[in-house]
C-alpha atoms as a PDB file:
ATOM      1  CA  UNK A   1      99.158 111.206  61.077  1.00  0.00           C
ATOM      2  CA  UNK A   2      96.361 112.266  58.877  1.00  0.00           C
ATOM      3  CA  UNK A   3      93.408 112.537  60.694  1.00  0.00           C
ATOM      4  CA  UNK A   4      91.051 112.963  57.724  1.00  0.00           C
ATOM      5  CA  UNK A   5      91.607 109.330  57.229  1.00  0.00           C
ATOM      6  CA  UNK A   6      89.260 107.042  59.715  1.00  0.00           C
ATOM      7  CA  UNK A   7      90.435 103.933  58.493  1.00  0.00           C
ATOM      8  CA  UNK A   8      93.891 104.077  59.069  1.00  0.00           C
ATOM      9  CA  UNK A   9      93.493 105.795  62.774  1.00  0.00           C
ATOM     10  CA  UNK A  10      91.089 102.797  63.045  1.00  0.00           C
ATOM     11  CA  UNK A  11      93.497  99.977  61.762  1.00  0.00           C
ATOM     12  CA  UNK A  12      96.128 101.160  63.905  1.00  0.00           C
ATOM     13  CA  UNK A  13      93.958 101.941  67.398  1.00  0.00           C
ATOM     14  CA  UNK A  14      92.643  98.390  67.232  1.00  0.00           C
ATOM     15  CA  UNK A  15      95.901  97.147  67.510  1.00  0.00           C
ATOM     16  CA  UNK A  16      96.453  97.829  71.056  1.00  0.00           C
ATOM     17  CA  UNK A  17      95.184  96.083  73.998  1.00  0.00           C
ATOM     18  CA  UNK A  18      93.548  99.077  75.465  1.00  0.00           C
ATOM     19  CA  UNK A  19      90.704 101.484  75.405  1.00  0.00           C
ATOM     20  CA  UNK A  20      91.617 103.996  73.263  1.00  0.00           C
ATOM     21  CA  UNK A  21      89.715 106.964  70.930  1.00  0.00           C
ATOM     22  CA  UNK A  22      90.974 109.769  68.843  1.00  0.00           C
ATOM     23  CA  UNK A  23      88.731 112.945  68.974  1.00  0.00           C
ATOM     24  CA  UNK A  24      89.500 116.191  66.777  1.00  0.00           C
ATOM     25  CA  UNK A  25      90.190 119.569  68.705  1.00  0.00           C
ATOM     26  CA  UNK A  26      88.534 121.927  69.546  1.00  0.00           C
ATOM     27  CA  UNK A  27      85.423 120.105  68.434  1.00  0.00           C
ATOM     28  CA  UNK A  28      85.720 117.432  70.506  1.00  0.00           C
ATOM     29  CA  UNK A  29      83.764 115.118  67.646  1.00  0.00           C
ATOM     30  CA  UNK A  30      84.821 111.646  67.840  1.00  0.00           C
ATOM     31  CA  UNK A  31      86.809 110.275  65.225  1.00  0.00           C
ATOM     32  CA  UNK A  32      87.965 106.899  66.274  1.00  0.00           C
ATOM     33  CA  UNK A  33      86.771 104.246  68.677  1.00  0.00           C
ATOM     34  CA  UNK A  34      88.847 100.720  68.981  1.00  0.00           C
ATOM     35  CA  UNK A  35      87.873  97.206  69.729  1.00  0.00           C
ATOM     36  CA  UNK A  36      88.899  97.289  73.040  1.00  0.00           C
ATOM     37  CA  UNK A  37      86.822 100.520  74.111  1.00  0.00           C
ATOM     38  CA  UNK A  38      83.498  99.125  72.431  1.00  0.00           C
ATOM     39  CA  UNK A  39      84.786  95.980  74.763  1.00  0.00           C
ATOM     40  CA  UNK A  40      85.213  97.515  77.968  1.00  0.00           C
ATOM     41  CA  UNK A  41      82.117 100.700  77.478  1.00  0.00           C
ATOM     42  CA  UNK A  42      79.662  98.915  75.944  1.00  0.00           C
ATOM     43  CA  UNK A  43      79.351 100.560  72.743  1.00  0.00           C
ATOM     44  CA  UNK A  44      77.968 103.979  74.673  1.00  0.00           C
ATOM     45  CA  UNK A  45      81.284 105.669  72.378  1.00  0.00           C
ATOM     46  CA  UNK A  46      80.021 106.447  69.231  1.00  0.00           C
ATOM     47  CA  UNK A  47      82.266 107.728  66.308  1.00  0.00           C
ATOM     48  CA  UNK A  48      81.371 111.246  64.641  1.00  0.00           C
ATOM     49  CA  UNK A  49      79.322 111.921  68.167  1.00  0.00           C
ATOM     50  CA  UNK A  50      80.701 114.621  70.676  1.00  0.00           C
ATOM     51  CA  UNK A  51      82.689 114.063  73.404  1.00  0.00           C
ATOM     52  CA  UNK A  52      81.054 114.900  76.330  1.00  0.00           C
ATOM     53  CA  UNK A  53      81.738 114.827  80.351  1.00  0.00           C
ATOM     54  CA  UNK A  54      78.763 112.850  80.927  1.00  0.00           C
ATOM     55  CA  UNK A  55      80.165 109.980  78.557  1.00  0.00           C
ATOM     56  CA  UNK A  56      81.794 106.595  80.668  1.00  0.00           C
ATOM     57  CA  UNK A  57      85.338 107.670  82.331  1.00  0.00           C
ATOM     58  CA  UNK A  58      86.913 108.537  79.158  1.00  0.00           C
ATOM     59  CA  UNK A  59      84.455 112.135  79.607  1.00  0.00           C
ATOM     60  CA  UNK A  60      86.205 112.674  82.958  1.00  0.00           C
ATOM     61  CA  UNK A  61      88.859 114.497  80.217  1.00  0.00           C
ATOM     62  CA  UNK A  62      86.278 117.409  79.533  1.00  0.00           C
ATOM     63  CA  UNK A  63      85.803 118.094  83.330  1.00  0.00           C
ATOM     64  CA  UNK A  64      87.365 121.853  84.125  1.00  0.00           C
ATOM     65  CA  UNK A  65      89.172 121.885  80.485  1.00  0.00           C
ATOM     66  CA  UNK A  66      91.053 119.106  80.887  1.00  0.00           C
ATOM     67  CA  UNK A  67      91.014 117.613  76.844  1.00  0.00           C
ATOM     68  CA  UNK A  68      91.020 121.832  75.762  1.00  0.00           C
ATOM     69  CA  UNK A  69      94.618 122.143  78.188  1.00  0.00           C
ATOM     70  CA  UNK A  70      95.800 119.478  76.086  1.00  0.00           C
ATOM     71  CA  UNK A  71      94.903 120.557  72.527  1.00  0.00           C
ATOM     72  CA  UNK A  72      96.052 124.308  73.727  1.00  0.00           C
ATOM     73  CA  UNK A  73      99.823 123.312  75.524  1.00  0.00           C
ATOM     74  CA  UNK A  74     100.530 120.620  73.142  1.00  0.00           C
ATOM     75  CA  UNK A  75     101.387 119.030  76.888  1.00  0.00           C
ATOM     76  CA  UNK A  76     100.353 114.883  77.463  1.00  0.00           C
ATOM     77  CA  UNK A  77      98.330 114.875  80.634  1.00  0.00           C
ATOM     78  CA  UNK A  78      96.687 112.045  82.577  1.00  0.00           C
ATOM     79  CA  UNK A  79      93.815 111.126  85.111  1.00  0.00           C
ATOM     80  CA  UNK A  80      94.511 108.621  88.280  1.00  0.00           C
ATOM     81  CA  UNK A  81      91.693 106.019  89.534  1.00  0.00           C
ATOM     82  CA  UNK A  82      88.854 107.418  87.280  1.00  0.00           C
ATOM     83  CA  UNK A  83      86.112 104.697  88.026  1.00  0.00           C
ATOM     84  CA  UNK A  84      83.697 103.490  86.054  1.00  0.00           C
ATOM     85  CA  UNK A  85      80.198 103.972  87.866  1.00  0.00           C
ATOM     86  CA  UNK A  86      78.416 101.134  85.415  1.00  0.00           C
ATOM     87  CA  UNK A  87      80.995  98.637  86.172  1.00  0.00           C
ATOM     88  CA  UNK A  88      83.192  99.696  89.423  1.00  0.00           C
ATOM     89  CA  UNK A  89      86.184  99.080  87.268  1.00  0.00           C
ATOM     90  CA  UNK A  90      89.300 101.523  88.110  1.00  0.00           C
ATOM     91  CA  UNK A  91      90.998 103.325  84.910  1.00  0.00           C
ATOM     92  CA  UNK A  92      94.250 105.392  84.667  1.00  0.00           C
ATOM     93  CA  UNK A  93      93.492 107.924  81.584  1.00  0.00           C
ATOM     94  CA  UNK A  94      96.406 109.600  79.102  1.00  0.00           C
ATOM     95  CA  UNK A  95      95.121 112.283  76.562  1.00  0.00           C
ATOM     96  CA  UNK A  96      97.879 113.122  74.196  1.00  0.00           C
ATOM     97  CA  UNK A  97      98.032 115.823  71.512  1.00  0.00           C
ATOM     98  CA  UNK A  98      97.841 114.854  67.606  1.00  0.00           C
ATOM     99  CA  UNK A  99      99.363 117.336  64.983  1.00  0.00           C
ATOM    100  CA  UNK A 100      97.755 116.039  62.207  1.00  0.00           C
ATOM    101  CA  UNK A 101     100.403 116.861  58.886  1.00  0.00           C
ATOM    102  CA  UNK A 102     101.626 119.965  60.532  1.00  0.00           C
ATOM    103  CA  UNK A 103     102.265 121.664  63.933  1.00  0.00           C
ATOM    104  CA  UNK A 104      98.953 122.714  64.783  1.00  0.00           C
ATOM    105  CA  UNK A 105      96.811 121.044  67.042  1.00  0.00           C
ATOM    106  CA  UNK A 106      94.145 119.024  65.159  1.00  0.00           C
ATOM    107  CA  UNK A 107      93.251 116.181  67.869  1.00  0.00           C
ATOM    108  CA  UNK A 108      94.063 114.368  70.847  1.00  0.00           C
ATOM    109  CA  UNK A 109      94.432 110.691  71.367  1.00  0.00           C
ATOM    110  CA  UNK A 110      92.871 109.318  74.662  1.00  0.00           C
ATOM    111  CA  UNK A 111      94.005 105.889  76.369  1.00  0.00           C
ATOM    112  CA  UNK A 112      92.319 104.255  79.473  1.00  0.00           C
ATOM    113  CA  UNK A 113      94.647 101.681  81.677  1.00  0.00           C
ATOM    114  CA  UNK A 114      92.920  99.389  83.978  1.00  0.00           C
ATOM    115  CA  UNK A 115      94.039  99.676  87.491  1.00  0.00           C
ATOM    116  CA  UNK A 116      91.320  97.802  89.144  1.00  0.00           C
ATOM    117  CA  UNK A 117      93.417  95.587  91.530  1.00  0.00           C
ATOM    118  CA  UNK A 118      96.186  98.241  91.909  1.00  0.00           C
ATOM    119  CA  UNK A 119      93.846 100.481  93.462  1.00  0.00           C
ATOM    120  CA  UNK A 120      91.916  97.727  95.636  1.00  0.00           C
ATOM    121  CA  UNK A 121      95.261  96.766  96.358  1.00  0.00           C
ATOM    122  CA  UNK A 122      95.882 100.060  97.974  1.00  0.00           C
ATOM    123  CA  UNK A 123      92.409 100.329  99.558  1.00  0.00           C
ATOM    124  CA  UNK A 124      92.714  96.804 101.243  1.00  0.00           C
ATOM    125  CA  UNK A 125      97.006  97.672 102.579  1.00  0.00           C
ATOM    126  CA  UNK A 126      95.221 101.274 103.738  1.00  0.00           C
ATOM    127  CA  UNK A 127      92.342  99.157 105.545  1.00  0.00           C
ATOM    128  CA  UNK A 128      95.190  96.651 107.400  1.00  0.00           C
ATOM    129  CA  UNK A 129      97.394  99.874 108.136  1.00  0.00           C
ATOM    130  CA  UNK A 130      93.967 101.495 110.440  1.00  0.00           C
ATOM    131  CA  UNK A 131      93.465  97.833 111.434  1.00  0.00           C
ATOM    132  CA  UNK A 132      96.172  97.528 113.112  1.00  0.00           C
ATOM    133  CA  UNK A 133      96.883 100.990 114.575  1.00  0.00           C
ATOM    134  CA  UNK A 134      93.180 101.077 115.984  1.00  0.00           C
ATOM    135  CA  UNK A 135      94.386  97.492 117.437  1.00  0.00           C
ATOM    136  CA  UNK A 136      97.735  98.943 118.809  1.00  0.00           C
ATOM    137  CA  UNK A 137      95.662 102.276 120.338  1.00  0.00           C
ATOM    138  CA  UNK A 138      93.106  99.766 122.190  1.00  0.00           C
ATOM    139  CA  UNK A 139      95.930  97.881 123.372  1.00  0.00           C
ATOM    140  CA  UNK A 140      97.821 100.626 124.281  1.00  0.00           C
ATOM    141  CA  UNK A 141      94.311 102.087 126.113  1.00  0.00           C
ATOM    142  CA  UNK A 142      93.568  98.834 128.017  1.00  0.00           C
ATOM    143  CA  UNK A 143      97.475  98.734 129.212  1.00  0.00           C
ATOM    144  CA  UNK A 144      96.710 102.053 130.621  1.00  0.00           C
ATOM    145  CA  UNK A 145      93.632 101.283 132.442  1.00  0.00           C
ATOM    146  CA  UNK A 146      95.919  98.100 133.877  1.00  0.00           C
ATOM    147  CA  UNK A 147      98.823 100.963 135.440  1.00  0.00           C
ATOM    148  CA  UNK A 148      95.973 102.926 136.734  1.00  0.00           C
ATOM    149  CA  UNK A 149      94.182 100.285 138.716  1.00  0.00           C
ATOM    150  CA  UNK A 150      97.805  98.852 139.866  1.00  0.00           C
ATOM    151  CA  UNK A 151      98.430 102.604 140.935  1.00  0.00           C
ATOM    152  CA  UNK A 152      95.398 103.032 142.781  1.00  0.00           C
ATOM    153  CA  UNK A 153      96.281  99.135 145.079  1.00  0.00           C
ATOM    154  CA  UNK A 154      99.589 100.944 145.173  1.00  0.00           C
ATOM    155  CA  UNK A 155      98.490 103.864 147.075  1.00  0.00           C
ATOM    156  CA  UNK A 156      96.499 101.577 149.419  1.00  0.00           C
ATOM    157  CA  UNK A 157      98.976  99.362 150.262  1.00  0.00           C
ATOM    158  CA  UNK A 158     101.089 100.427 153.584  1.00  0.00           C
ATOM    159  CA  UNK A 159     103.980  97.627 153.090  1.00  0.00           C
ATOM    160  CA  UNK A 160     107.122  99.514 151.291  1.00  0.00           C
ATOM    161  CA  UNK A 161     108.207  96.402 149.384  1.00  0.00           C
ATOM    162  CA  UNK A 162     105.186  95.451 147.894  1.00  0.00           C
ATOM    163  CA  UNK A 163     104.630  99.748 146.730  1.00  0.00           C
ATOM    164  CA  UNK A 164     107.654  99.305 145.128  1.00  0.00           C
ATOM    165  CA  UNK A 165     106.635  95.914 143.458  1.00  0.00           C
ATOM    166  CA  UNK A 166     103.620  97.522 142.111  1.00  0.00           C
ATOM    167  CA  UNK A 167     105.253 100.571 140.887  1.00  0.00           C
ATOM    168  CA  UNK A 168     107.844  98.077 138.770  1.00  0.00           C
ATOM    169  CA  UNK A 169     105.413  96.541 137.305  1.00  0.00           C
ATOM    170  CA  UNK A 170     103.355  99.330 136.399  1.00  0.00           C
ATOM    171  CA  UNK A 171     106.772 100.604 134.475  1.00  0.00           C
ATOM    172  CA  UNK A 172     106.757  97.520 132.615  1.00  0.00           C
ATOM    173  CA  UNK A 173     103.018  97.828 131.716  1.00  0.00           C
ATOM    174  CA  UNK A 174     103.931 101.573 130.788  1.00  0.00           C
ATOM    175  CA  UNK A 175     106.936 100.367 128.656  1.00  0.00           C
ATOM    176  CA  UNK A 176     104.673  97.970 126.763  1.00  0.00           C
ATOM    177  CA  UNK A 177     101.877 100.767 126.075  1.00  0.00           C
ATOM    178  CA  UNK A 178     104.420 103.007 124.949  1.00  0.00           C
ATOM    179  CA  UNK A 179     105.864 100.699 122.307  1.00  0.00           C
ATOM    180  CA  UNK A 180     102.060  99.934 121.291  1.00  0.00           C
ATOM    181  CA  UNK A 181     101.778 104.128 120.995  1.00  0.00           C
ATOM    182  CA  UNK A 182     104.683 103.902 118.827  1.00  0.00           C
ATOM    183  CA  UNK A 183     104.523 100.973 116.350  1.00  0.00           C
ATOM    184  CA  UNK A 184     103.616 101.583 112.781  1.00  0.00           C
ATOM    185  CA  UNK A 185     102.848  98.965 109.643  1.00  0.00           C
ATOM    186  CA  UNK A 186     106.078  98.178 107.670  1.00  0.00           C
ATOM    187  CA  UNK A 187     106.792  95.371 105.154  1.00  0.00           C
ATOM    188  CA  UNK A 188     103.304  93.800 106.560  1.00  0.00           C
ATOM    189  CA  UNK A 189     104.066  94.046 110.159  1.00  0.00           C
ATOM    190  CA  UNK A 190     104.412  96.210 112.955  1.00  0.00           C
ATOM    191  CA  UNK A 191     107.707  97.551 113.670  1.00  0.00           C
ATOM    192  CA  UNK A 192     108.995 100.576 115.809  1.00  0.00           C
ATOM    193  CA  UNK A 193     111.591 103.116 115.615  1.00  0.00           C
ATOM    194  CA  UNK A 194     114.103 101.749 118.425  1.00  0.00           C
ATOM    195  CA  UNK A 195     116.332 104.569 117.662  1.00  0.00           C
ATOM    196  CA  UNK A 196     113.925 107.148 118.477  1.00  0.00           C
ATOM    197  CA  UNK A 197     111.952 105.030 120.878  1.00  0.00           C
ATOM    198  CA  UNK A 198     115.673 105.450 123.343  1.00  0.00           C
ATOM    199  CA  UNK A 199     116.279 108.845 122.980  1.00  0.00           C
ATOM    200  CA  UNK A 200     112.667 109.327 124.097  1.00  0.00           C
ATOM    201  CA  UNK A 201     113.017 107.006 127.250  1.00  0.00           C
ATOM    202  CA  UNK A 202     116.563 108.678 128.032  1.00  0.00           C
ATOM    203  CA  UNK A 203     114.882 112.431 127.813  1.00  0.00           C
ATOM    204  CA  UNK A 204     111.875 110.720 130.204  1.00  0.00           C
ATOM    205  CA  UNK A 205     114.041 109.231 133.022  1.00  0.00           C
ATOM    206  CA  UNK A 206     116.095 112.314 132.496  1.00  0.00           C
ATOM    207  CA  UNK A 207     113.308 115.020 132.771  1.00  0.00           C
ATOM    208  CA  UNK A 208     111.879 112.689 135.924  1.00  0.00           C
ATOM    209  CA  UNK A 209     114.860 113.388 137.858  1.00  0.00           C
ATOM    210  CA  UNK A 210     114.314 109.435 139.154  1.00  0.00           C
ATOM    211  CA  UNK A 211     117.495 107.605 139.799  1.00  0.00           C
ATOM    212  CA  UNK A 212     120.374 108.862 137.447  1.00  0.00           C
ATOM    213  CA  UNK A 213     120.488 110.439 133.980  1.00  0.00           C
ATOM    214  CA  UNK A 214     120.406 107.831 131.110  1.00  0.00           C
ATOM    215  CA  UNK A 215     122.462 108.965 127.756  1.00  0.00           C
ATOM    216  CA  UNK A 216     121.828 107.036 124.664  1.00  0.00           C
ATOM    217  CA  UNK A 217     123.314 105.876 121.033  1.00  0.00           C
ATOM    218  CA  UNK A 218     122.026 104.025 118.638  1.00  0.00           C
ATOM    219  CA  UNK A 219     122.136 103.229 115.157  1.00  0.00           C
ATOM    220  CA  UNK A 220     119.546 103.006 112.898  1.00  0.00           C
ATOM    221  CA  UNK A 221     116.721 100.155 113.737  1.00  0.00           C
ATOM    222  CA  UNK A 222     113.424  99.296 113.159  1.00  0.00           C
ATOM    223  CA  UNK A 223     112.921  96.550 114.677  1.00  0.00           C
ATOM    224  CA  UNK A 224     109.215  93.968 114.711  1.00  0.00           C
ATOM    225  CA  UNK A 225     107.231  95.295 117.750  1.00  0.00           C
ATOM    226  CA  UNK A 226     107.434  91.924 119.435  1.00  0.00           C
ATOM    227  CA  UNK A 227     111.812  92.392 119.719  1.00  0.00           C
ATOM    228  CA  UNK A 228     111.246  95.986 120.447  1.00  0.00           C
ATOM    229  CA  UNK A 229     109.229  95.181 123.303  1.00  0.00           C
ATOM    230  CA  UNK A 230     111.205  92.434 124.971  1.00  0.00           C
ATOM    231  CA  UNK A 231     114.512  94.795 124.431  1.00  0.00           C
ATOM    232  CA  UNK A 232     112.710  97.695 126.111  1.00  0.00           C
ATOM    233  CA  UNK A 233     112.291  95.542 129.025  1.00  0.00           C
ATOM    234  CA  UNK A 234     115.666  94.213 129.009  1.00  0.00           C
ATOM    235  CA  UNK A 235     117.093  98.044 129.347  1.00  0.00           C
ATOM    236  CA  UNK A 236     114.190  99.275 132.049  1.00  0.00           C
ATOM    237  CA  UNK A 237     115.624  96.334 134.219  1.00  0.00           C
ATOM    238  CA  UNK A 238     119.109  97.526 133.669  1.00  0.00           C
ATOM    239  CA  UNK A 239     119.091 100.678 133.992  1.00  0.00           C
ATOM    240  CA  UNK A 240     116.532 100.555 136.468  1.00  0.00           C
ATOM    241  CA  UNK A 241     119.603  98.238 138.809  1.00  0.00           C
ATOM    242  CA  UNK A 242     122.182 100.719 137.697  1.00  0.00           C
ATOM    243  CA  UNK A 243     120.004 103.564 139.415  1.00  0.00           C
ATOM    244  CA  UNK A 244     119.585 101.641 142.432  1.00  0.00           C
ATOM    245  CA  UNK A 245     122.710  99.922 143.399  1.00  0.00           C
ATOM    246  CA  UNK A 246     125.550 101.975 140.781  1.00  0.00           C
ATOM    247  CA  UNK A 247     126.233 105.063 142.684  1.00  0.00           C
ATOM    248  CA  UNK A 248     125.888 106.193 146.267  1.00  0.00           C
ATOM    249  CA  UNK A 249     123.945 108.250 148.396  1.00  0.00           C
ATOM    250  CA  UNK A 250     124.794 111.391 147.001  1.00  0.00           C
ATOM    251  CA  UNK A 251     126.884 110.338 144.329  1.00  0.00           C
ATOM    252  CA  UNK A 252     126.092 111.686 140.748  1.00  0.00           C
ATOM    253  CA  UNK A 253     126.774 109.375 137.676  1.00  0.00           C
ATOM    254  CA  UNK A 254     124.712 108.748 134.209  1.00  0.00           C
ATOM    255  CA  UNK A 255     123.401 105.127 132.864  1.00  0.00           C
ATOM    256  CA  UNK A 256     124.960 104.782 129.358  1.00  0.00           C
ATOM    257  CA  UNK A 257     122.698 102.636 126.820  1.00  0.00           C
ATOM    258  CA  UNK A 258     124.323 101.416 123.451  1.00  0.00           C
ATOM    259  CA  UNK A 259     122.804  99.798 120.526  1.00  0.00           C
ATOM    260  CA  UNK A 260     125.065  99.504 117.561  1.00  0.00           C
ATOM    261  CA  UNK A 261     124.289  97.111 114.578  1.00  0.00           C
ATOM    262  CA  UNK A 262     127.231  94.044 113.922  1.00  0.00           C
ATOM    263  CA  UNK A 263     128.745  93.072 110.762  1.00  0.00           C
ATOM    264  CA  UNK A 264     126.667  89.925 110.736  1.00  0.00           C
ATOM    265  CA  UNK A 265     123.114  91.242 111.073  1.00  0.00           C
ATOM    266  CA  UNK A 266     123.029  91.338 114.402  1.00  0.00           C
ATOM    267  CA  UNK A 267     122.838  93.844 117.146  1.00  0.00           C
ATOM    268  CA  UNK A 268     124.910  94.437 120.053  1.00  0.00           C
ATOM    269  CA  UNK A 269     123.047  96.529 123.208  1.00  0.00           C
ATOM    270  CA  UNK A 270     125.401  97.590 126.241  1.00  0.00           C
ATOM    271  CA  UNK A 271     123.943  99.500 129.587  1.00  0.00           C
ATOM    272  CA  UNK A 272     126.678 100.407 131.760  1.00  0.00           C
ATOM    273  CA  UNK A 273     127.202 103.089 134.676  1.00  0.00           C
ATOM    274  CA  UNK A 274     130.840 104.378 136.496  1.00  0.00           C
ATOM    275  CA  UNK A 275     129.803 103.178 139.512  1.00  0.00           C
ATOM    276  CA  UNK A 276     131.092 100.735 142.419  1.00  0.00           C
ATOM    277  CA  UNK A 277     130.933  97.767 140.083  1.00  0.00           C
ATOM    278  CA  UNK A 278     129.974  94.018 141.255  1.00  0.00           C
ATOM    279  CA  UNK A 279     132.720  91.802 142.763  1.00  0.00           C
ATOM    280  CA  UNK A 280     134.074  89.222 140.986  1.00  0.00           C
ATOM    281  CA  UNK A 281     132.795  86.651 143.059  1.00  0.00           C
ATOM    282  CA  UNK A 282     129.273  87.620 142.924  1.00  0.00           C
ATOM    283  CA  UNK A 283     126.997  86.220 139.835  1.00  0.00           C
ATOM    284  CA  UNK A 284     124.069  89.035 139.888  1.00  0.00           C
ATOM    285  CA  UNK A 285     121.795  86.893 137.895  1.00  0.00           C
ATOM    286  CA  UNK A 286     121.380  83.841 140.483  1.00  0.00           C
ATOM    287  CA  UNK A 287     121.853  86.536 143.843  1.00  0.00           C
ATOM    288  CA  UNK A 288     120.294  89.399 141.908  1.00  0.00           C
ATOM    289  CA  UNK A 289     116.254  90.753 142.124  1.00  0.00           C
ATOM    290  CA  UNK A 290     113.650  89.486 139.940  1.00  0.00           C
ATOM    291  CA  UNK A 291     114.496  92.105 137.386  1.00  0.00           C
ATOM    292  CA  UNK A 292     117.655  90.654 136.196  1.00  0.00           C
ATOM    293  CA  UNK A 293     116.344  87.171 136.419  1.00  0.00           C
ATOM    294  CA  UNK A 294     114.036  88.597 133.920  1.00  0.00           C
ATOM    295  CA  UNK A 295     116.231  90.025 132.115  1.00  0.00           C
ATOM    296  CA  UNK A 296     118.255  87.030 132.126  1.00  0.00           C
ATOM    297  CA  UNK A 297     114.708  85.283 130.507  1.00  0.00           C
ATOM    298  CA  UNK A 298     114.476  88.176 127.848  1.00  0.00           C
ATOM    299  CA  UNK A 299     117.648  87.919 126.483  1.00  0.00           C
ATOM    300  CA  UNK A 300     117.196  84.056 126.324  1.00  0.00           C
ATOM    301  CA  UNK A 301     113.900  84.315 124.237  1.00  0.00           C
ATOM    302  CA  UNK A 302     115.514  87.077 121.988  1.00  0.00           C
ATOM    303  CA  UNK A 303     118.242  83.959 121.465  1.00  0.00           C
ATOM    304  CA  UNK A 304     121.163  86.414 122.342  1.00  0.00           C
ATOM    305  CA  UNK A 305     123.800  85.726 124.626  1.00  0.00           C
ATOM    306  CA  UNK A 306     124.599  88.206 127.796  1.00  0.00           C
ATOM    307  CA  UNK A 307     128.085  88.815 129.645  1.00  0.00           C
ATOM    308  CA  UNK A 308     129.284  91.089 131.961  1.00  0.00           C
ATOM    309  CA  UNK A 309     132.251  93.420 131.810  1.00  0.00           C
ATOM    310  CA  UNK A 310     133.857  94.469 135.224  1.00  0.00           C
ATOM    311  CA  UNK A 311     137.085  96.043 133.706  1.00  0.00           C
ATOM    312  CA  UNK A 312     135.742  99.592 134.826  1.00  0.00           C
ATOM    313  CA  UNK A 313     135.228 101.608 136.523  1.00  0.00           C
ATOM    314  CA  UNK A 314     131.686 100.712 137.021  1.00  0.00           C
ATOM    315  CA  UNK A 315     129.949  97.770 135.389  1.00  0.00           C
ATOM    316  CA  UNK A 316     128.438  96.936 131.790  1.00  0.00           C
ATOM    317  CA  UNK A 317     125.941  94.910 130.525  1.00  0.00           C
ATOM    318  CA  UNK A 318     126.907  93.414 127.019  1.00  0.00           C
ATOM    319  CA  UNK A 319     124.138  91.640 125.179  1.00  0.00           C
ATOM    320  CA  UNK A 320     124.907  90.295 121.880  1.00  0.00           C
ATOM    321  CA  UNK A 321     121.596  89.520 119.759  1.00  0.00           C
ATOM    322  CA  UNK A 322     121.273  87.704 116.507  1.00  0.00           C
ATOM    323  CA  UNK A 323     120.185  88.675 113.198  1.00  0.00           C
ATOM    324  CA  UNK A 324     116.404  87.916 112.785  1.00  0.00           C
END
């Protein structure tokens, strides 16, 4: 390209769509200026004046040698989100070398992309993403102040029955903070790591030395915080009756909890134990406590379907869940 010739650099820079000059190196004098940069600057570009830093966003290439890296390496570089103070209007910048009739550096051609709603775009998904973790960390805080003022009636209460209903439902209110702890913004929504979310409860119950160890598998799944929640309760219930009524005095056994994903989209969880299993004639979830009849209610709003296997030894749980 001969750069001695204005009116051809001209003919062809008006041509595009966007802002775009050609300025000589090392001088930095300004040879060309299209349409679309008079457009979108103003006119504050003049030809044959000198580029300088001060000069709107496309002088943000002169900042610590930026436009003299590019006549020197031969090497395109480019500028993110360079915004126009005048007009608040976002601009990508792309200075590329010019080598004239030979291989020598003689100039540099400078582009400016607008990016406006690409980079509101990110500032208003950054703004939902604190949104909703400062919502889940208040949520999380108030659940906590709930346990502690449950704890306290606890302590004051002499009756054993009602300590112990207290204490269940202060593990359900601790379940639910925890989950809140752990969600995170995907696809729009809040979703947690159910994966990681068991191997953390197993290594909890396990470390607690409360009832019997838990062991865990699980494939991969992220699942919307409003599922993850309602499953964490299901398996607290669970393994919480396998602790109780599983083993005897004495006895040592784990709690096994499975979550693999099915061939149809769905998800199939199992919690089972070695134990002394339930008799065939007994239906746990009309005889049973209040936790299974919750389970029972958990499952049913997940829309998944819950059977028990009393093969053996011991007892399992099988809950098959839908695709969402």
């Amino acid at each position: 390209m001969d750069l001695s010739d204005p009116a051809l650099l001209l003919s062809i820079l008006d041509l595009m769509p966007t802002p775009a000059l050609v300025a000589e190196w090392p001088s930095r004098r300004i040879l060309c200026v299209n349409a679309a940069a008079e457009d979108a600057f103003g006119g504050c570009l003049m030809e044959h004046a000198i580029l300088k830093a001060s000069d709107p966003v496309f002088g943000a290439v002169c900042a610590d040698g930026g436009i003299d890296a590019v006549g020197s390496s031969g090497r395109r570089e480019q500028w993110s989100a360079v915004i126009d103070p005048a007009t608040d209007v976002c601009w990508d910048l792309a200075c590329s070398p010019l080598t004239g009739g030979g291989r020598q550096i003689a100039g540099v051609l400078l582009t400016a992309q607008d990016v406006t709603s690409r980079e509101r775009l990110a500032a208003a998904e950054a703004a939902h993403v604190q949104a909703v973790r400062e919502a889940n960390h208040r949520a999380k805080n108030t659940l906590q102040l709930i346990t502690s003022l449950l704890t306290l009636q606890t302590l004051s209460t002499p009756h054993p029955d009602v300590r112990r209903t207290l204490q269940d439902c202060c593990g359900r209110i601790g379940i639910i903070a925890q989950l809140h702890q752990k969600a995170r913004l995907e696809h729009g929504a809040p979703r947690v790591d159910f994966a990681a979310y068991l191997h953390d409860m197993a290594n909890d119950v396990t470390a607690a030395g409360r009832g019997c160890p838990v062991v865990t598998e699980s494939d991969a799944a992220l699942l919307p915080a409003e599922t993850a929640v309602s499953l964490a309760l299901i398996i607290n219930e669970l393994v919480n009756n396998a602790a109780r009524h599983a083993y005897g005095a004495g006895e040592g056994g784990v709690v096994s909890v499975t979550l693999r994903a099915g061939a149809d989209g769905g998800r199939q969880l199992v919690v089972s134990d070695r134990g002394i299993g339930i008799p065939a004639e007994c239906d746990p979830f009309r005889q049973g406590g209040m936790g299974l009849k919750m389970t029972r209610a958990f499952v049913s709003q997940l829309r998944g379907r819950i059977a028990i296997d009393r093969t053996g030894p011991g007892v399992a749980f099988v809950i098959d869940l839908p695709a969402p």
